[in-house]
PDB file of N, CA and C in Angstrom:
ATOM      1  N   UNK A   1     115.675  90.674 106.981  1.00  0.00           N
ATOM      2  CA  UNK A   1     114.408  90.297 106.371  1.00  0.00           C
ATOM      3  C   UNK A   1     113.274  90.736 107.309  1.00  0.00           C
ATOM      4  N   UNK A   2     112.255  91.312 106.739  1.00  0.00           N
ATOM      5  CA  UNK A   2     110.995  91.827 107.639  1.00  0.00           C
ATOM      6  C   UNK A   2     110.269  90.699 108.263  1.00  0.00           C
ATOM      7  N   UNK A   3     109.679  90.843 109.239  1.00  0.00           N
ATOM      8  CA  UNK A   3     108.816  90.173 110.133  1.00  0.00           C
ATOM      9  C   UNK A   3     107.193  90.147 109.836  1.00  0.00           C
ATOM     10  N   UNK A   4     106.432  89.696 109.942  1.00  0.00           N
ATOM     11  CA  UNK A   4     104.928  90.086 109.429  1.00  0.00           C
ATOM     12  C   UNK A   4     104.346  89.009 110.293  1.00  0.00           C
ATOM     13  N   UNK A   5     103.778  89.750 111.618  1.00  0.00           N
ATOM     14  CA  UNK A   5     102.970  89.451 112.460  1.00  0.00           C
ATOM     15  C   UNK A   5     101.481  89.151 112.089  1.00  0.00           C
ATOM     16  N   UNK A   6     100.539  88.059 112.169  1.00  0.00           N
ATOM     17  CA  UNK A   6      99.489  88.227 112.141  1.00  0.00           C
ATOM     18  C   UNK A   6      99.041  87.617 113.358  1.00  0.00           C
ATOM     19  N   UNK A   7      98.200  88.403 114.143  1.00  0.00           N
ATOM     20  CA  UNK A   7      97.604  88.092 115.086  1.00  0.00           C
ATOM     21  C   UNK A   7      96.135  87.679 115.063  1.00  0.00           C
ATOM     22  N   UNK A   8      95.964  86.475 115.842  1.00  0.00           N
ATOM     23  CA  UNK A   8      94.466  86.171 115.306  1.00  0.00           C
ATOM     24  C   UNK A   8      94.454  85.344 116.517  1.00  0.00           C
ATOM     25  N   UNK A   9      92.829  83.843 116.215  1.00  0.00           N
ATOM     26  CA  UNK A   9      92.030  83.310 116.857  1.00  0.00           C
ATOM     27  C   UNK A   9      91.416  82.234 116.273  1.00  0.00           C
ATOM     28  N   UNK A  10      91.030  81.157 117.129  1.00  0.00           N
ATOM     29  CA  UNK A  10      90.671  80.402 116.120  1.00  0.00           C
ATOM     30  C   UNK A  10      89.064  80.553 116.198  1.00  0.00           C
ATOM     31  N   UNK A  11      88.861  80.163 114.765  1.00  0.00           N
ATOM     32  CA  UNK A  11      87.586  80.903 114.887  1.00  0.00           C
ATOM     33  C   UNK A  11      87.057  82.175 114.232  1.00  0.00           C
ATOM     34  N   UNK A  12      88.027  82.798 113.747  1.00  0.00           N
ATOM     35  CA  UNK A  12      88.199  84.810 113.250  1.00  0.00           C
ATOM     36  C   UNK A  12      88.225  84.677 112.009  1.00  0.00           C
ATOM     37  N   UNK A  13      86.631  84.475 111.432  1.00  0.00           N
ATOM     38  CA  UNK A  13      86.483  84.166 109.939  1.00  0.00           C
ATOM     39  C   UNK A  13      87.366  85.786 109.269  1.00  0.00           C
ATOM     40  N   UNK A  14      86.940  86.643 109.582  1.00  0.00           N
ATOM     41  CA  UNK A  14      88.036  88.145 109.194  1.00  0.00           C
ATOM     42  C   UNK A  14      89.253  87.952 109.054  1.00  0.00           C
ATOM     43  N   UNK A  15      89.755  86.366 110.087  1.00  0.00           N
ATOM     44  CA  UNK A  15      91.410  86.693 109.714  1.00  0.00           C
ATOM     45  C   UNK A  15      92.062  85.891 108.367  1.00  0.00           C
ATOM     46  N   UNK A  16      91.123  84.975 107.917  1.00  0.00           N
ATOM     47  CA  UNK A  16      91.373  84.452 106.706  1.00  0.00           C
ATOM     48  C   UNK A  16      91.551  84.869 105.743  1.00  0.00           C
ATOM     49  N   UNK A  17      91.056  86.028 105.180  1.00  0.00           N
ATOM     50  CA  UNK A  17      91.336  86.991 103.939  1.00  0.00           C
ATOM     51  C   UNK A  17      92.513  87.450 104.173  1.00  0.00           C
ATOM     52  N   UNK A  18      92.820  87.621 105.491  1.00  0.00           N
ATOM     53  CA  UNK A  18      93.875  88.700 105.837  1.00  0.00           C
ATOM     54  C   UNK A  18      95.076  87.685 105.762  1.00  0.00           C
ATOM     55  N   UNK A  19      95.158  86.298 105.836  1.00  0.00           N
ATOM     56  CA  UNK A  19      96.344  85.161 106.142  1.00  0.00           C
ATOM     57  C   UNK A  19      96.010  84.851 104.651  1.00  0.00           C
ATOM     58  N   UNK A  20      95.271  85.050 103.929  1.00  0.00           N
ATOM     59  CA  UNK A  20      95.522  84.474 102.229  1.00  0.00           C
ATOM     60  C   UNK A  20      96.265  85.920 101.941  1.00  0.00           C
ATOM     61  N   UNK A  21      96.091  86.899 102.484  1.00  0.00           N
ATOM     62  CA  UNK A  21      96.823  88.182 101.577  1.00  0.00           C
ATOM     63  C   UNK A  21      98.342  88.091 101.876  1.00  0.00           C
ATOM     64  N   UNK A  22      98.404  87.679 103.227  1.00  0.00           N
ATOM     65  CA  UNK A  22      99.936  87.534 103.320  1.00  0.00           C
ATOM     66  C   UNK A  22     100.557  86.178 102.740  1.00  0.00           C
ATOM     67  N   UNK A  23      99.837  85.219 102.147  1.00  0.00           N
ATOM     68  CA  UNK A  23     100.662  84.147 101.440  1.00  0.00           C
ATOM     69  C   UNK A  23     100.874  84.429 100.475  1.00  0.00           C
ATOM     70  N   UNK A  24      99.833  86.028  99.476  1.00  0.00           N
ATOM     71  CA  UNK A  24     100.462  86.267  97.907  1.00  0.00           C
ATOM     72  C   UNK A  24     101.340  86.638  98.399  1.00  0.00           C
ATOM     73  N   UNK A  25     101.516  88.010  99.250  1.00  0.00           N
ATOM     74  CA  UNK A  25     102.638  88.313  99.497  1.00  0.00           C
ATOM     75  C   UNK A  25     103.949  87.708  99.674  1.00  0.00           C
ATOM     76  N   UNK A  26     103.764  86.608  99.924  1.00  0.00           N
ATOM     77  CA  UNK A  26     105.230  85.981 100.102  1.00  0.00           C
ATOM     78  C   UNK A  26     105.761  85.337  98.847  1.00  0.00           C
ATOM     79  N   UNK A  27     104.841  85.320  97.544  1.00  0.00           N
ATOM     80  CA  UNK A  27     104.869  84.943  96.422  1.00  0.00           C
ATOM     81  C   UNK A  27     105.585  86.131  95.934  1.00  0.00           C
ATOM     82  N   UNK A  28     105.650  87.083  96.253  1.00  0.00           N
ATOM     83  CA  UNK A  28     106.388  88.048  95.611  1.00  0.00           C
ATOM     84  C   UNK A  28     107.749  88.739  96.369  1.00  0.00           C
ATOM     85  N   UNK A  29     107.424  88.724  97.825  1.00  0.00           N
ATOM     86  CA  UNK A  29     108.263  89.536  98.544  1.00  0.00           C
ATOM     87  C   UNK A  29     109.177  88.267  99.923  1.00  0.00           C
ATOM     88  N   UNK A  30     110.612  88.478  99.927  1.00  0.00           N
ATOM     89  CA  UNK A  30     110.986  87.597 101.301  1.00  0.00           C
ATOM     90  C   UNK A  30     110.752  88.690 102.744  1.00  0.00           C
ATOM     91  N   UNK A  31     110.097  88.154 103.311  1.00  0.00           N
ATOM     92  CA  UNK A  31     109.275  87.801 105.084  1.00  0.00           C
ATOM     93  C   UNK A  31     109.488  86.757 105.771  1.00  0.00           C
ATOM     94  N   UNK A  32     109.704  87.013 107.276  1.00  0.00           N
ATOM     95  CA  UNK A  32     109.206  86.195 107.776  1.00  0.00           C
ATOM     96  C   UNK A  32     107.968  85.941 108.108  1.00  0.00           C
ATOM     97  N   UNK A  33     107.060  84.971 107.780  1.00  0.00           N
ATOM     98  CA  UNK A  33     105.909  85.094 108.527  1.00  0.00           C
ATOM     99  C   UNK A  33     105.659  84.415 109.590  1.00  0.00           C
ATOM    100  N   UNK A  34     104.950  85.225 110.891  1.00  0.00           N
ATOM    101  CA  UNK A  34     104.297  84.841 112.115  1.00  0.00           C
ATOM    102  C   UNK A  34     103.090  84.565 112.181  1.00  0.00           C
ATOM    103  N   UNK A  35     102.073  83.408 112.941  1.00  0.00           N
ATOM    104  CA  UNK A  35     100.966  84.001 113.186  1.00  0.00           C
ATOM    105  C   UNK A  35     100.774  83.977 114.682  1.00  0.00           C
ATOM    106  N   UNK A  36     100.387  84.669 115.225  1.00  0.00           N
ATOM    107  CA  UNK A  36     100.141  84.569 117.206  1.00  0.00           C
ATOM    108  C   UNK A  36      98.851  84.317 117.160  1.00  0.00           C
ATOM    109  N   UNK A  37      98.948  83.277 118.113  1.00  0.00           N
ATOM    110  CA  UNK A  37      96.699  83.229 118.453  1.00  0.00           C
ATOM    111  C   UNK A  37      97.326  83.979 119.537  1.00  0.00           C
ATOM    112  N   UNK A  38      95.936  84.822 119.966  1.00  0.00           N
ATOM    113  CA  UNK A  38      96.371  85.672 121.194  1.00  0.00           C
ATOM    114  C   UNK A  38      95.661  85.110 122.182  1.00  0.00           C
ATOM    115  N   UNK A  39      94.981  84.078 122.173  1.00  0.00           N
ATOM    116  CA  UNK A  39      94.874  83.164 123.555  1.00  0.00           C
ATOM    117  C   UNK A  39      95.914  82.794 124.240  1.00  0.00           C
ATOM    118  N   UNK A  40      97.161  82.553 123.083  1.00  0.00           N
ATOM    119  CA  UNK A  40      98.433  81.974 124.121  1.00  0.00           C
ATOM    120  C   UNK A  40      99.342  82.719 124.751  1.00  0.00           C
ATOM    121  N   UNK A  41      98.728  84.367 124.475  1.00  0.00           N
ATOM    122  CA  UNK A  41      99.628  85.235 125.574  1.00  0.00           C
ATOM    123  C   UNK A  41      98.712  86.266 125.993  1.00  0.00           C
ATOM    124  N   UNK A  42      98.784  86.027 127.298  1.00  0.00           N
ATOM    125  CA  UNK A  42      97.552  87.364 128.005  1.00  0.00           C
ATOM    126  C   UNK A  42      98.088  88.682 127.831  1.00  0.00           C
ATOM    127  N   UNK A  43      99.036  89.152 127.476  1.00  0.00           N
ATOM    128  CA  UNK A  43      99.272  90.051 126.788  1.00  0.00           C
ATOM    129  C   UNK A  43      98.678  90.854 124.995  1.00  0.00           C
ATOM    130  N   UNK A  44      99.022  89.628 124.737  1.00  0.00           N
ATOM    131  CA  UNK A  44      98.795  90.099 123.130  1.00  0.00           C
ATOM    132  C   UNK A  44      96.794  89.638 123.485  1.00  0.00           C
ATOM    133  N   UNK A  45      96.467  89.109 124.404  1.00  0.00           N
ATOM    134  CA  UNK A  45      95.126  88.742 124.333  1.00  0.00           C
ATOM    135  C   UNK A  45      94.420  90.500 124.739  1.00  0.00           C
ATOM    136  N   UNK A  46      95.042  90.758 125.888  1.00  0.00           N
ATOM    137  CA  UNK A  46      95.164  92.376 126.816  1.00  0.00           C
ATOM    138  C   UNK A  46      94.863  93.169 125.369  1.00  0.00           C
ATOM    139  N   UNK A  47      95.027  93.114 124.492  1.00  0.00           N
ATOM    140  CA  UNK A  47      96.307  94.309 123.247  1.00  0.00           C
ATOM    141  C   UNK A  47      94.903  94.360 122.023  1.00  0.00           C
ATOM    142  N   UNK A  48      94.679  93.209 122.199  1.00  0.00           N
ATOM    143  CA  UNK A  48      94.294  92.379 120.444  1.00  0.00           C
ATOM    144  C   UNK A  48      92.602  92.421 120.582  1.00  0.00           C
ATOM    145  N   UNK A  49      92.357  91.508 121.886  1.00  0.00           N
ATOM    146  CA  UNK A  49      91.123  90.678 122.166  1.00  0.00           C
ATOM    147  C   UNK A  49      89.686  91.606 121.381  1.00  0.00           C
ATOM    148  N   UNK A  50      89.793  92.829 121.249  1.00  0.00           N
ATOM    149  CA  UNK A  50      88.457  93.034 120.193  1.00  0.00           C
ATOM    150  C   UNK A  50      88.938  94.204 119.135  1.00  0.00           C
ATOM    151  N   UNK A  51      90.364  93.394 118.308  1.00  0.00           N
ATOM    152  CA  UNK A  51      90.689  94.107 117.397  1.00  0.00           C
ATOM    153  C   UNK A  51      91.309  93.457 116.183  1.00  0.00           C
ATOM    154  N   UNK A  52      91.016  91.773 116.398  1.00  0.00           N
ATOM    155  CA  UNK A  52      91.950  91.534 115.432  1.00  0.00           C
ATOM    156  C   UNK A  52      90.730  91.209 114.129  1.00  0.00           C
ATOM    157  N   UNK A  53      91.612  91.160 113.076  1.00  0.00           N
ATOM    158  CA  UNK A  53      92.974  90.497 113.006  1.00  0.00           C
ATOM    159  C   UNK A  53      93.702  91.746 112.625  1.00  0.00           C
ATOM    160  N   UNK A  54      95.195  92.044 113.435  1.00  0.00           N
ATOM    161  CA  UNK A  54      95.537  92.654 113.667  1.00  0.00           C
ATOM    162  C   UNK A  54      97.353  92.293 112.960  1.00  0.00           C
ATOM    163  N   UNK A  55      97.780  93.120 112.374  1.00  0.00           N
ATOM    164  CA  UNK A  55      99.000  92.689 111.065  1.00  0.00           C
ATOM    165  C   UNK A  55     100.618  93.621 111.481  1.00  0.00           C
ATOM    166  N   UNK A  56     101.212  93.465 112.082  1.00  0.00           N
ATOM    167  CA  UNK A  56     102.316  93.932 112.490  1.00  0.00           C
ATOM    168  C   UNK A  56     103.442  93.668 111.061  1.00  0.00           C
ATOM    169  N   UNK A  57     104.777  94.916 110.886  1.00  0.00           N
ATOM    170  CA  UNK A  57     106.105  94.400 110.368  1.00  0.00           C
ATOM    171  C   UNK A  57     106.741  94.948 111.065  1.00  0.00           C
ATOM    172  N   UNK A  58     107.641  94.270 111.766  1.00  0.00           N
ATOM    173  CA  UNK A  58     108.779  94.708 112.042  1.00  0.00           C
ATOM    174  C   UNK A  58     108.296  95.602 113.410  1.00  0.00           C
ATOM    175  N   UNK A  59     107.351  94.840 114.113  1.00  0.00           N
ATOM    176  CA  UNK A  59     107.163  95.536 115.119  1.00  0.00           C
ATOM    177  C   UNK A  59     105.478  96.871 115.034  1.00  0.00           C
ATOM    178  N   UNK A  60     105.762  97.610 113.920  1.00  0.00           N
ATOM    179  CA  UNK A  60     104.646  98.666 113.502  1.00  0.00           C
ATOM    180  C   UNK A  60     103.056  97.578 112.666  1.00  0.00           C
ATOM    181  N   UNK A  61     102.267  98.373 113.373  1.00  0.00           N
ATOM    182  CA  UNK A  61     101.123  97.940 112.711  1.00  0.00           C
ATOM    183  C   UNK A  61     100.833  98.097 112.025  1.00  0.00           C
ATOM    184  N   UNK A  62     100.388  97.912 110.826  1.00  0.00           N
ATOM    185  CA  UNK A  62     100.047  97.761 109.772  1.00  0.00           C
ATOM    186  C   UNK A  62      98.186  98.084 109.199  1.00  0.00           C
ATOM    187  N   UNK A  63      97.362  97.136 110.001  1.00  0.00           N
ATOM    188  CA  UNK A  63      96.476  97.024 109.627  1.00  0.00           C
ATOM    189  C   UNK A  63      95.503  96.282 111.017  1.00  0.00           C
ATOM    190  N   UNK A  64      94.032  96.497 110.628  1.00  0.00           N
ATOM    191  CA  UNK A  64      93.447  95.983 111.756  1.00  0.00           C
ATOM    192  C   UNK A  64      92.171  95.773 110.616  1.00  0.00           C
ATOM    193  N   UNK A  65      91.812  94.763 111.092  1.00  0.00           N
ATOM    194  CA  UNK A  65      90.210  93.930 110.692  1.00  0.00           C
ATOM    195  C   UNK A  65      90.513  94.011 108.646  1.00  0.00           C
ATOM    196  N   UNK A  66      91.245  94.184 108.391  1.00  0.00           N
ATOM    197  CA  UNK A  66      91.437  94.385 106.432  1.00  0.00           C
ATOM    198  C   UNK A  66      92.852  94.348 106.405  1.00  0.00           C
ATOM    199  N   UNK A  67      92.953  93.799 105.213  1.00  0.00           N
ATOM    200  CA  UNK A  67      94.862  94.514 104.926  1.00  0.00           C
ATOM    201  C   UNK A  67      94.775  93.926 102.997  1.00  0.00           C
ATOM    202  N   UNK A  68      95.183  94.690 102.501  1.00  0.00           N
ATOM    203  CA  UNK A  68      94.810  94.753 100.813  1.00  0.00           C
ATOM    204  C   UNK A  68      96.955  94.001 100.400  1.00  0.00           C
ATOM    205  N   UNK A  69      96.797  93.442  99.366  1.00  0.00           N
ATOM    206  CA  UNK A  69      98.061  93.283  99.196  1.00  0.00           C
ATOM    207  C   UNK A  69      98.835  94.276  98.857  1.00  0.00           C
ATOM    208  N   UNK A  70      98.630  95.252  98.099  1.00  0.00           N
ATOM    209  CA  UNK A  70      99.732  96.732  98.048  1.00  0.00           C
ATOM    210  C   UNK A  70     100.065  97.353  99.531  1.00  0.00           C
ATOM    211  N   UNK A  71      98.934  97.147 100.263  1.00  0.00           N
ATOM    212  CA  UNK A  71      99.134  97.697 101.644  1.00  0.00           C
ATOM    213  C   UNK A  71     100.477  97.172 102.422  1.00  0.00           C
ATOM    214  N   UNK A  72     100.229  96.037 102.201  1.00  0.00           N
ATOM    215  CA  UNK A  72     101.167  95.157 102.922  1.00  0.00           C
ATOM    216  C   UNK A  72     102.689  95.120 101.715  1.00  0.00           C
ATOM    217  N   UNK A  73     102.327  94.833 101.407  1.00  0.00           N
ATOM    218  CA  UNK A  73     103.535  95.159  99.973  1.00  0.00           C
ATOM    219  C   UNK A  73     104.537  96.256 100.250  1.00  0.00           C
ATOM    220  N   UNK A  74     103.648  97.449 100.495  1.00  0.00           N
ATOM    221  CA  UNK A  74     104.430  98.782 100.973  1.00  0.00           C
ATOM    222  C   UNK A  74     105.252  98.815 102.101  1.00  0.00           C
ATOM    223  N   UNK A  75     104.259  98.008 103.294  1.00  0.00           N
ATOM    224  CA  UNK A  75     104.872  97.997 104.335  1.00  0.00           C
ATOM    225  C   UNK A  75     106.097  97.036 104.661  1.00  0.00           C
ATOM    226  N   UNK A  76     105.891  95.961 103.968  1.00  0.00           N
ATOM    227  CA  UNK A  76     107.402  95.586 103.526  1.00  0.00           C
ATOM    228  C   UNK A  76     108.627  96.457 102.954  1.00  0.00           C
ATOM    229  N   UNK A  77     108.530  96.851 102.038  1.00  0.00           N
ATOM    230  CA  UNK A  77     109.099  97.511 101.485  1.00  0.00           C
ATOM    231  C   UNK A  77     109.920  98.075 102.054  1.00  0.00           C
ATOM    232  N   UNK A  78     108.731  99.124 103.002  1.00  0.00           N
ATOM    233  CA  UNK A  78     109.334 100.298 103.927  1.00  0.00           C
ATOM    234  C   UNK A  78     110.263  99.622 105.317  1.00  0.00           C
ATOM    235  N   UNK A  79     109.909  98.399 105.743  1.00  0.00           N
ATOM    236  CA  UNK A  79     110.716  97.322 106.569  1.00  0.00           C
ATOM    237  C   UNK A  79     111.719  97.370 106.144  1.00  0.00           C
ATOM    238  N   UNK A  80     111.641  96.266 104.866  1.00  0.00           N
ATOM    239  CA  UNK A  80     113.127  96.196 104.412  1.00  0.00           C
ATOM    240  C   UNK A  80     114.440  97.480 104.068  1.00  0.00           C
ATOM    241  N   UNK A  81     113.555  98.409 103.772  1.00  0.00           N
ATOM    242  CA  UNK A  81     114.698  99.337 103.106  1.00  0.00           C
ATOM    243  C   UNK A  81     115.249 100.401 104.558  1.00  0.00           C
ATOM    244  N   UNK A  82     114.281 100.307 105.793  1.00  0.00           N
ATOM    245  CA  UNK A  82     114.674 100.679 106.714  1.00  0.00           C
ATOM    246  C   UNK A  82     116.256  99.743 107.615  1.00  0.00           C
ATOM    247  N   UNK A  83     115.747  98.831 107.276  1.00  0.00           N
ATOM    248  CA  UNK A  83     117.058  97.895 107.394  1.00  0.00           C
ATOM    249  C   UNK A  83     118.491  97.860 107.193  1.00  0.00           C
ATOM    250  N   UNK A  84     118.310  98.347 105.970  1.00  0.00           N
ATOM    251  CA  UNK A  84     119.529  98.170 105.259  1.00  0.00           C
ATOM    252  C   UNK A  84     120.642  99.343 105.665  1.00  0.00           C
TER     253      UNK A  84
END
């Protein structure tokens, strides 16, 4: 099953559109979903800090500051069927 990283902040009015797009998504497609605040790792803070919200599957990025539901849809897709 694919992974779907969202990286964010609290506070990152941008990442809210982007965390409602991944809940249709899960209305249609099985994911796991993540979300990382990147305060809690100076790494992903290093990575992220003036780029999020920032949308990983399966490791590959996806999207930065937008992510549309076909977008993400696809990139599932392409997760899962890499999998198999």
């Amino acid at each position: 099953m694919p992974t779907v990283i969202l990286y964010t902040k609290p506070g990152c009015h941008l990442c809210e559109p982007v965390a409602a797009t991944i809940a249709e998504a899960a209305k249609v497609r099985r994911f796991e979903s993540v979300t990382r605040n990147i305060l809690d790792d100076p790494a992903d803070f290093e990575r992220y800090r003036h780029a999020i919200p920032v949308v990983t599957v399966d490791g590959v990025e996806v999207a930065r500051y937008r992510l549309s539901l076909p977008q993400l849809l696809d990139a599932i897709d392409r997760a899962a069927a890499a999998s198999r």
